[in-house]
N, C-alpha and C. Protein backbone atom coordinates (compact mmCIF):
# COMPACT_ATOMS: atom_id res chain seq x y z
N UNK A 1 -8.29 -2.73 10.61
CA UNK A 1 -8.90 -3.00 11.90
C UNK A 1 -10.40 -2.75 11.81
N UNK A 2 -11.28 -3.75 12.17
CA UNK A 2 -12.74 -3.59 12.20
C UNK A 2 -12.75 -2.52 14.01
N UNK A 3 -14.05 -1.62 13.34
CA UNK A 3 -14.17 -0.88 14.53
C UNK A 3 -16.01 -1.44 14.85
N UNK A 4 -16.25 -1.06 16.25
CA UNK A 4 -17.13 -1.40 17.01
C UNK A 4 -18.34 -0.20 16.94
N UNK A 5 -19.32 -0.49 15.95
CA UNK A 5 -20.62 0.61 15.98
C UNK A 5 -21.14 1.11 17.62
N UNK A 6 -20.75 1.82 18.61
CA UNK A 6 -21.36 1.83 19.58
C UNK A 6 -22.84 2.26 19.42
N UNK A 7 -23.02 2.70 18.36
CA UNK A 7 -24.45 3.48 18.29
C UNK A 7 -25.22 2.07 18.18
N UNK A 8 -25.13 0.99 17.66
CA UNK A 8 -25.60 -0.33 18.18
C UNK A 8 -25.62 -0.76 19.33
N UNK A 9 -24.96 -0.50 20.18
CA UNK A 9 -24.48 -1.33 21.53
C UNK A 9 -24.73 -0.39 22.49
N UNK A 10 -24.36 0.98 22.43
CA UNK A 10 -24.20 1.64 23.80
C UNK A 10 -25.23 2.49 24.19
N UNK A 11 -26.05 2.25 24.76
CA UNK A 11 -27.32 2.97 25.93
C UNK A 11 -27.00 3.81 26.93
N UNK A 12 -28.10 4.85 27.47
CA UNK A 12 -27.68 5.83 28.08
C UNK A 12 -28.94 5.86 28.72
N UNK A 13 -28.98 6.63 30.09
CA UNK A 13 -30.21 6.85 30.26
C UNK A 13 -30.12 8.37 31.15
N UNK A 14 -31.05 8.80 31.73
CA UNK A 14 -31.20 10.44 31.96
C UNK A 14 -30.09 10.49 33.52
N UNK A 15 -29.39 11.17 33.63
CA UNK A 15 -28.66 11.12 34.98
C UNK A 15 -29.77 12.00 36.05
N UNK A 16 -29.94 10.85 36.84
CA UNK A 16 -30.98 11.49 38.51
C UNK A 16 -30.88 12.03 39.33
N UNK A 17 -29.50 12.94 39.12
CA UNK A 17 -28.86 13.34 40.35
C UNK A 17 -28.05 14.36 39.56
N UNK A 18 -28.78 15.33 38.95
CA UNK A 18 -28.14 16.37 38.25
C UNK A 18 -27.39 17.55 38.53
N UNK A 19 -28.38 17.82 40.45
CA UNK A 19 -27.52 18.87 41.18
C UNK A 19 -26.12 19.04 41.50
N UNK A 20 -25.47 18.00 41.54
CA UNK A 20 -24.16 17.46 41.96
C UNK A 20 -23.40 17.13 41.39
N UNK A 21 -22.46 16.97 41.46
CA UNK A 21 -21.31 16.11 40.49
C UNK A 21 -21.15 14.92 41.56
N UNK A 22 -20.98 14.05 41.34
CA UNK A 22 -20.62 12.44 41.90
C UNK A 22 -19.92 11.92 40.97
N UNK A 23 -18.95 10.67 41.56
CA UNK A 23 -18.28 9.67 40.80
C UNK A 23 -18.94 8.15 40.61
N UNK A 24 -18.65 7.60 39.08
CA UNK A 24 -19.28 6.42 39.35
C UNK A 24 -18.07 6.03 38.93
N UNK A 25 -18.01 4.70 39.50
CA UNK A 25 -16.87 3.98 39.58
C UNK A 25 -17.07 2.31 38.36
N UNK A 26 -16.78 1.59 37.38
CA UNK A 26 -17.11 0.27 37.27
C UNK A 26 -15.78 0.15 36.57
N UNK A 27 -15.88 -1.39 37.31
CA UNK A 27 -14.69 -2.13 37.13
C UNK A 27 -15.15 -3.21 36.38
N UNK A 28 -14.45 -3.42 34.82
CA UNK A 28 -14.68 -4.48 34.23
C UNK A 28 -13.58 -5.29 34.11
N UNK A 29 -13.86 -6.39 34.87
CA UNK A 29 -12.11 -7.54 35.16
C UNK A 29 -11.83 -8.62 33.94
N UNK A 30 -13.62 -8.63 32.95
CA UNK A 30 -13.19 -9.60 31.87
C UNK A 30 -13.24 -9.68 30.41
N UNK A 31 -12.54 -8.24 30.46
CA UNK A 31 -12.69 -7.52 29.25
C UNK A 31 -11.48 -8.35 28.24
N UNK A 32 -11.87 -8.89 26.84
CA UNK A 32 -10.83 -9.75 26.05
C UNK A 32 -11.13 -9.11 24.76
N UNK A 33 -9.56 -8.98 24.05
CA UNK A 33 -9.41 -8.62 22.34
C UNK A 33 -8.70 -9.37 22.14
N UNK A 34 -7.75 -9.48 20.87
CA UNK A 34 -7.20 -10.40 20.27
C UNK A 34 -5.95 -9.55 19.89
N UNK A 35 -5.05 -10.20 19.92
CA UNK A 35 -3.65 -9.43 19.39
C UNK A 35 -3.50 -9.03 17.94
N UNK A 36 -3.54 -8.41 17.26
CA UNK A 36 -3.18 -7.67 16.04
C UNK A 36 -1.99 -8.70 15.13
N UNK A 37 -1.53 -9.33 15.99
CA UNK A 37 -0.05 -9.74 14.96
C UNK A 37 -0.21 -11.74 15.46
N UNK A 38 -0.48 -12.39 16.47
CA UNK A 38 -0.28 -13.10 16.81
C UNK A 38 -1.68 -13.87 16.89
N UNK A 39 -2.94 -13.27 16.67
CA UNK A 39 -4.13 -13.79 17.12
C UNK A 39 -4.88 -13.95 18.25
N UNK A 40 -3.94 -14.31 19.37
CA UNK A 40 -3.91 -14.99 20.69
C UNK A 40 -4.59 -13.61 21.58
N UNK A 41 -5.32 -13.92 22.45
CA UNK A 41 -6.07 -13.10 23.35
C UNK A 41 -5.33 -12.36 23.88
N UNK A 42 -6.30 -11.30 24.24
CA UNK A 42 -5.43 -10.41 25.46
C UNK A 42 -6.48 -10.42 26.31
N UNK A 43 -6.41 -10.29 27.43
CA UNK A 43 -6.91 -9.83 28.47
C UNK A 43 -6.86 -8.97 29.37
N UNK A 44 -7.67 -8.23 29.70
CA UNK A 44 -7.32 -7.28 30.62
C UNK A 44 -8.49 -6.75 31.64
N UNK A 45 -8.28 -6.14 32.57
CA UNK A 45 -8.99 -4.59 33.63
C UNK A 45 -9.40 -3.76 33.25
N UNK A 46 -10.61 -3.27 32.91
CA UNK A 46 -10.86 -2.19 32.63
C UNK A 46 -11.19 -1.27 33.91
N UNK A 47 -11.00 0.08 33.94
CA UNK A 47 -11.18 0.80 35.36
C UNK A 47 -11.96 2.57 34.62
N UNK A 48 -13.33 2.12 34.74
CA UNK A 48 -13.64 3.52 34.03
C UNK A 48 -14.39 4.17 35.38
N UNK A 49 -14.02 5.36 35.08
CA UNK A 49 -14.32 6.52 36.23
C UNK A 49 -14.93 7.69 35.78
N UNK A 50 -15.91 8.26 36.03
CA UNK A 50 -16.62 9.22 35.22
C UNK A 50 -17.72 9.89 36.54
N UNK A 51 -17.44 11.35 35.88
CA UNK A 51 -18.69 12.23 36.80
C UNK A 51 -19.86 12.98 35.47
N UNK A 52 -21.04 12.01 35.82
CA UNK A 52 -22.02 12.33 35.15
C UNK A 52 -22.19 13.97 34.72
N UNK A 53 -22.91 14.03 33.60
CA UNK A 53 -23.47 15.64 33.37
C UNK A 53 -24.93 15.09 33.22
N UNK A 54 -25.68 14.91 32.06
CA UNK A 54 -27.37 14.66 31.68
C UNK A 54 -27.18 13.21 31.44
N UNK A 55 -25.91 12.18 31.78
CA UNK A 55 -26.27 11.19 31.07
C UNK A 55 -25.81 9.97 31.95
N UNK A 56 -26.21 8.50 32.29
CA UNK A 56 -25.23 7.75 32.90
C UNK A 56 -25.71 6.58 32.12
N UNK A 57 -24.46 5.84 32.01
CA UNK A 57 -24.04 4.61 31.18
C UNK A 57 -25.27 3.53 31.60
N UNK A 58 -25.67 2.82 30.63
CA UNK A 58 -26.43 1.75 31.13
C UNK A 58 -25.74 0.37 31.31
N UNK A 59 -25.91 0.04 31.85
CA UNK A 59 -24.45 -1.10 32.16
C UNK A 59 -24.68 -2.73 31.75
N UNK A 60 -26.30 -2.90 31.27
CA UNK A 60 -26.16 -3.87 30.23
C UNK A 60 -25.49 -4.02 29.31
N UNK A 61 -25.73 -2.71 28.42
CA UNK A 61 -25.16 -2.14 27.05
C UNK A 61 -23.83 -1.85 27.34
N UNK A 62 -23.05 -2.05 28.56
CA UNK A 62 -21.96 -1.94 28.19
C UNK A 62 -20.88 -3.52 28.32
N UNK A 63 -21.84 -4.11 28.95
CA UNK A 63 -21.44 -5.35 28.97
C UNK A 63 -21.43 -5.98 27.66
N UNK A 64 -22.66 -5.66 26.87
CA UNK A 64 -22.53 -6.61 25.42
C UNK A 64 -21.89 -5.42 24.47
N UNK A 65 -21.09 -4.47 24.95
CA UNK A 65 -20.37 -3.78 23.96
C UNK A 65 -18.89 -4.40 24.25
N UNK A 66 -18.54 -4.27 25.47
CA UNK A 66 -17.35 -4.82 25.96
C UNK A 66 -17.02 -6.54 25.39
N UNK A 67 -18.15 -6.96 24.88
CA UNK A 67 -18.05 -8.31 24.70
C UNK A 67 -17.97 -8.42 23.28
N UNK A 68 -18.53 -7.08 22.56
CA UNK A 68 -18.36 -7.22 21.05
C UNK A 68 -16.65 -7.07 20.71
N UNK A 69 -15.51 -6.76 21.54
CA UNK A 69 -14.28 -6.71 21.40
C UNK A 69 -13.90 -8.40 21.22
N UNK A 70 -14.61 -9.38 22.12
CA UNK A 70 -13.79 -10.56 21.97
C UNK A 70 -12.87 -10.99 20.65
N UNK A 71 -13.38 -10.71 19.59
CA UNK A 71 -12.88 -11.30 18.44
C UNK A 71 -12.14 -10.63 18.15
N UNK A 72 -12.22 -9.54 18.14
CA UNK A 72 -11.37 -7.80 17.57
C UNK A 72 -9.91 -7.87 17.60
N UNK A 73 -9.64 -7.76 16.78
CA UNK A 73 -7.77 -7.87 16.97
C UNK A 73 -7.47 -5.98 16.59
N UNK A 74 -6.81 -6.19 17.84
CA UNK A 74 -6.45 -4.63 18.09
C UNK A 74 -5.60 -4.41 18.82
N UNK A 75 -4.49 -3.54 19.03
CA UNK A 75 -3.43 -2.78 19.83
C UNK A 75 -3.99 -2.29 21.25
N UNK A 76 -3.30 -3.04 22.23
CA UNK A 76 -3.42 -2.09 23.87
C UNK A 76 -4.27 -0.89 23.38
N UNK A 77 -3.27 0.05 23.13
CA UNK A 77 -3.40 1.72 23.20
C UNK A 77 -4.70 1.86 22.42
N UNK A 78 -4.72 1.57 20.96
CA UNK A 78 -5.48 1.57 20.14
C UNK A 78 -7.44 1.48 20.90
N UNK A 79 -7.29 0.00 21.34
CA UNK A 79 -8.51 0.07 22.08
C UNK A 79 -8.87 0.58 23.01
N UNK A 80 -8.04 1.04 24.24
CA UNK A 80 -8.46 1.79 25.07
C UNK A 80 -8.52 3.09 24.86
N UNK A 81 -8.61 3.67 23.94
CA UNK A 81 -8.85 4.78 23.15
C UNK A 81 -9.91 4.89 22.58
N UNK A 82 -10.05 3.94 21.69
CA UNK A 82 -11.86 3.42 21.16
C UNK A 82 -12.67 3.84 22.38
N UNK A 83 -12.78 2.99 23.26
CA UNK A 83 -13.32 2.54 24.33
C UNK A 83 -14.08 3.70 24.88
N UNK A 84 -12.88 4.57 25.41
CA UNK A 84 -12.99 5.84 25.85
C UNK A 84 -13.82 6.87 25.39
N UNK A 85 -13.19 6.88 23.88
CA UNK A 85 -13.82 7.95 23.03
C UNK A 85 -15.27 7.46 22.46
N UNK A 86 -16.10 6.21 22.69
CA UNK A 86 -17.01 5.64 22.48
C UNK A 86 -18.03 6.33 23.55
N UNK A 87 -17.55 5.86 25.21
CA UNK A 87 -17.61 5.99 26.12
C UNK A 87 -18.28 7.17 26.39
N UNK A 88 -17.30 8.61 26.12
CA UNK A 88 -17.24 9.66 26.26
C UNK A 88 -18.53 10.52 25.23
N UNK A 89 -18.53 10.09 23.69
CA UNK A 89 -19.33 10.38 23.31
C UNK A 89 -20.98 10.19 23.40
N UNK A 90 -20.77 8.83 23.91
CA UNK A 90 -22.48 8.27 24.28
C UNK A 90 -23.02 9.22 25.19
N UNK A 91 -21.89 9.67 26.22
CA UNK A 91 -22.43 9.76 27.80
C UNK A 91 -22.01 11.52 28.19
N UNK A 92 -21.05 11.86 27.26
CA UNK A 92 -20.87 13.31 27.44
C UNK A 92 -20.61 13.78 28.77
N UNK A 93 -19.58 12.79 29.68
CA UNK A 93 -19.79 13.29 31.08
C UNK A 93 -19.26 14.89 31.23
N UNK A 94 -18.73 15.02 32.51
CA UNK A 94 -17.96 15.87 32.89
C UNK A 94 -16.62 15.86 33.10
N UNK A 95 -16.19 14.44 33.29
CA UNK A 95 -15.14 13.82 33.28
C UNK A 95 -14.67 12.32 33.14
N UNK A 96 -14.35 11.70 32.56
CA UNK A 96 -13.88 10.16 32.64
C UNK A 96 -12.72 10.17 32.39
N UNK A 97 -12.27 9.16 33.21
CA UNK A 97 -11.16 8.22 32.50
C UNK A 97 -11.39 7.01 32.61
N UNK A 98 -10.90 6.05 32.15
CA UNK A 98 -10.52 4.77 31.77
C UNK A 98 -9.01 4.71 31.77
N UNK A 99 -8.83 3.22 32.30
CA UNK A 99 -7.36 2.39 32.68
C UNK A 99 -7.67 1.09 32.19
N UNK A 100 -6.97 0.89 31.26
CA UNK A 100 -6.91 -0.81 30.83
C UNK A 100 -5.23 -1.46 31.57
N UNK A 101 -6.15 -1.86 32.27
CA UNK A 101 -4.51 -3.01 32.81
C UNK A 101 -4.50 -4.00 32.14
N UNK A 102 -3.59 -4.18 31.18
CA UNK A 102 -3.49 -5.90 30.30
C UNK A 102 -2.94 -6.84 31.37
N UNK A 103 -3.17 -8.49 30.97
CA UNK A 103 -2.57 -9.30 31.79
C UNK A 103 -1.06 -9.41 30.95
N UNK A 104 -0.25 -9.93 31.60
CA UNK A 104 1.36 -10.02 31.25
C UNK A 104 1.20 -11.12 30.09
N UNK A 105 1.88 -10.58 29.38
CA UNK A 105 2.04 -11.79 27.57
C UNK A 105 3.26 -11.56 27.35
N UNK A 106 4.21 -12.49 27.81
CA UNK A 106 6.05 -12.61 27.27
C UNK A 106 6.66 -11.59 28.20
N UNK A 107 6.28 -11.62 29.08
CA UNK A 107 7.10 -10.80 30.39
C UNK A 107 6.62 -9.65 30.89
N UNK A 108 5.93 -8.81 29.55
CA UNK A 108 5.88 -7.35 29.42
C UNK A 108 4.28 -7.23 29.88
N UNK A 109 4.13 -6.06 31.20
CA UNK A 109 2.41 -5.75 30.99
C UNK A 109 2.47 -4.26 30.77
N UNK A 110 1.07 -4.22 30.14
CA UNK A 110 1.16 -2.71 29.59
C UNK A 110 -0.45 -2.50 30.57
N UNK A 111 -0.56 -1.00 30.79
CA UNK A 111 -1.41 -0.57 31.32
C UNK A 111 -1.66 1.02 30.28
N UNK A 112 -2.44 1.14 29.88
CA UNK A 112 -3.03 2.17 29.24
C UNK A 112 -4.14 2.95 29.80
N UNK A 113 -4.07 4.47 30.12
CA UNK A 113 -5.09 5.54 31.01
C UNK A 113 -5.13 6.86 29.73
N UNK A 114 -6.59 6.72 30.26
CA UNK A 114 -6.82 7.76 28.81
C UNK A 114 -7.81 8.79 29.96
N UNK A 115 -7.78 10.43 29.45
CA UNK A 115 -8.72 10.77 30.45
C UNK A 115 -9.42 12.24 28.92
N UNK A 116 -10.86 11.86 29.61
CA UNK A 116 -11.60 12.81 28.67
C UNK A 116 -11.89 14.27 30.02
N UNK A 117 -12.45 15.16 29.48
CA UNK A 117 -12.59 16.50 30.30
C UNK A 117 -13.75 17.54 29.45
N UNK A 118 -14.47 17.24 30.09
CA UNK A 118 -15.98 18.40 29.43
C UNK A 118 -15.04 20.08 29.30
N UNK A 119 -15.38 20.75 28.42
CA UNK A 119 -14.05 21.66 28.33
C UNK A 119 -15.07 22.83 28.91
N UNK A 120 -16.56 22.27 29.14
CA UNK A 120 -17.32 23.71 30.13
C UNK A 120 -17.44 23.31 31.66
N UNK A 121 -16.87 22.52 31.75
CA UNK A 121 -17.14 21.81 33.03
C UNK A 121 -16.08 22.19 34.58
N UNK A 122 -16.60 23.14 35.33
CA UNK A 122 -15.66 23.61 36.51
C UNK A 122 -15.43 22.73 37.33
N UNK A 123 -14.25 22.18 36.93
CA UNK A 123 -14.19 20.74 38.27
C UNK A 123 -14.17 21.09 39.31
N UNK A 124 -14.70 19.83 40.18
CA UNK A 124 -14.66 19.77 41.89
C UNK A 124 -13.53 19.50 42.30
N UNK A 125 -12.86 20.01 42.89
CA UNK A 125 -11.31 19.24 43.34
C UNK A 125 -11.68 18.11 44.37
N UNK A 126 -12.98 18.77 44.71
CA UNK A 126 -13.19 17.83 45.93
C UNK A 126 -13.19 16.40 45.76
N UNK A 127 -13.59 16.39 43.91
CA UNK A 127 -14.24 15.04 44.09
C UNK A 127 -12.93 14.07 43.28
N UNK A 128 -11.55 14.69 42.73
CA UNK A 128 -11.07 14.10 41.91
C UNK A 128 -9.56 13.87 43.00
């Protein structure tokens, strides 16, 4: 399996709102890889959720990272794991997760949720 250099692709910039914890929410609806065994696309939802610490995603760079998957032949689980742990390392939040909802291929849809957790980080209940 070819993997995806994020240190090419993924940008960060200073988070502006450091006093607080907040949620950012982005929904990517046209996120595509390629099946591992069959070739044929997958498609899916991406649903990433994250409360900043020093860093927030730049969302160009995540568009032409999300787009460097098109060709990629890779497993559900497999990539939304990448993704995450790509994700997580660029941006070091306080908390993310990510949800890949696949579209249905031969009856079956799979949905994959991965969740990262800053291990110094006192969560808000308020906010989760």
């Amino acid at each position: 399996m070819n993997k995806v250099n994020k240190n090419e692709i993924l940008e960060r910039f200073v988070n502006p709102q450091q006093k607080e914890d907040y949620i950012i929410n982005i929904t990517v609806p046209e996120f595509t890889c390629l099946c591992p065994k069959t070739g044929q696309p997958d498609f899916a939802t991406l649903y990433i959720k994250y409360i900043p610490k020093d860093f927030c995603l730049e969302l160009k760079s995540l568009k032409q990272y999300i787009v460097s998957f098109r060709n990629f032949g890779t497993f559900h689980e497999s990539v939304a794991n990448q993704i995450c742990n790509d994700l997580s390392k660029t941006i070091n939040p306080q908390f993310l997760t990510l949800r890949a909802q696949f579209n249905v291929r031969g009856g079956i849809h799979t949905s994959v949720e991965i969740q990262y957790r800053n291990q110094e980080w006192k969560d808000s209940k308020k906010l989760l």
